[in-house]
Protein backbone atom coordinates (compact mmCIF):
# COMPACT_ATOMS: atom_id res chain seq x y z
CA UNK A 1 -3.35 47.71 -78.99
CA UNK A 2 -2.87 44.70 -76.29
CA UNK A 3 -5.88 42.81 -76.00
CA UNK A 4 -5.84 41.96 -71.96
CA UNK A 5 -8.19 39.22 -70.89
CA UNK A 6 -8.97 38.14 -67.24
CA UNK A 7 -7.67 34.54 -67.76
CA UNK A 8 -4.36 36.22 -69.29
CA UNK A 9 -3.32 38.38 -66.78
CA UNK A 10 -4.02 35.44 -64.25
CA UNK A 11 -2.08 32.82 -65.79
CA UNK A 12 0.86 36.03 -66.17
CA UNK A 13 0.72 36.39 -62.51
CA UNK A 14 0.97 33.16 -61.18
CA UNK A 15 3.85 32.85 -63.71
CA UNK A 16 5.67 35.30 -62.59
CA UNK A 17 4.60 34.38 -58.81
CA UNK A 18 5.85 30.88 -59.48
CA UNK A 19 9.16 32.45 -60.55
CA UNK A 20 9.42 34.24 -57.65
CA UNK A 21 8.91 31.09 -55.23
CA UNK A 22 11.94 29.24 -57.50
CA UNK A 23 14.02 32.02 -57.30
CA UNK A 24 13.67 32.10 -53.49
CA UNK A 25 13.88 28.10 -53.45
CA UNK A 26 17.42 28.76 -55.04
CA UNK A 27 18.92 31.46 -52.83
CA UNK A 28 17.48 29.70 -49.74
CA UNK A 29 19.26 26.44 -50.97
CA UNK A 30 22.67 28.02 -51.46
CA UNK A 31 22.20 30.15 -47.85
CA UNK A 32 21.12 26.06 -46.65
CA UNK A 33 24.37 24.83 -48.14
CA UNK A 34 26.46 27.30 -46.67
CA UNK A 35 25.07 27.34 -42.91
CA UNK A 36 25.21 22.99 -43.34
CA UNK A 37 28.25 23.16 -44.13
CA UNK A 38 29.67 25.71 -41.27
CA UNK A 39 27.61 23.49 -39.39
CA UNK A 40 29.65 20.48 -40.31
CA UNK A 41 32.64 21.91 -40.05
CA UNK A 42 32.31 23.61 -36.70
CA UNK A 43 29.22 22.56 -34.76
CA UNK A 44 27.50 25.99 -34.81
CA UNK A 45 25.14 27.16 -36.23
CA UNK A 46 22.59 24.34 -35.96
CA UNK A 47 19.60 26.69 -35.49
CA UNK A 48 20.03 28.92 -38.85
CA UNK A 49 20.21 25.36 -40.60
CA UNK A 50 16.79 24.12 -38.65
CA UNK A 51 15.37 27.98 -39.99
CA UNK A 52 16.54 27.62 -43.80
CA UNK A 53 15.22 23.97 -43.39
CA UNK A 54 11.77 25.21 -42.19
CA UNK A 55 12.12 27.96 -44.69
CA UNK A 56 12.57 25.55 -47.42
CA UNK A 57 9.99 23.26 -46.70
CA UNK A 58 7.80 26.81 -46.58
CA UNK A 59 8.13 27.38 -49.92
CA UNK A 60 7.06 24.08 -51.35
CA UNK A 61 10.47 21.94 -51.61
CA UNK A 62 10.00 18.60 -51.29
CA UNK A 63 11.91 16.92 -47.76
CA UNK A 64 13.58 14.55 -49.67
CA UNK A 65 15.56 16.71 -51.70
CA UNK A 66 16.40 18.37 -48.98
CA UNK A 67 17.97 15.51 -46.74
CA UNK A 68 19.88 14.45 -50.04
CA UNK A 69 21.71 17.83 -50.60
CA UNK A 70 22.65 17.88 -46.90
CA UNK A 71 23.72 14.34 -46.35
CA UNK A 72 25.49 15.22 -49.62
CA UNK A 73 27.34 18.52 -47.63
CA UNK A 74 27.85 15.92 -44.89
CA UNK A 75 29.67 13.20 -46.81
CA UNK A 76 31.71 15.94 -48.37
CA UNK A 77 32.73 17.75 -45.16
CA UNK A 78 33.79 14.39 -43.63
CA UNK A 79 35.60 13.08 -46.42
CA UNK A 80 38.08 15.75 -46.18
């Protein structure tokens, strides 16, 4: 038989709550990386990159990474 404690089943849920955040983190970055580079490409679509952007910063990631990944999208769009 399981023995359950309080503390346990806390520390289990904001595991798995934490996993959810990171897994959203990552499938907002690659939707980000897409619309950026559309954006680059074509000059549309500026407002779904300023949502995924605010989205992003929502769940906890850090500005600075995201300016690097899309000057990053930028330099490799214009490079081509």
């Amino acid at each position: 038989m399981a023995n359950f404690t309080i503390q346990g089943l806390r520390m289990k849920s904001e595991y798995m709550i934490e996993k959810i955040r990171q897994d959203a983190i990552l499938e907002t970055f690659e939707q980000f990386k897409k619309a950026a580079e559309h954006y680059y490409r074509t000059s549309e679509g500026g407002a779904e990159v300023t949502r995924l952007i605010k989205e992003l910063e929502n769940l906890g990631t850090d500005m600075e990474t995201i300016v690097d990944v899309d000057l990053e999208i930028r330099d490799k769009v214009f490079a081509e």
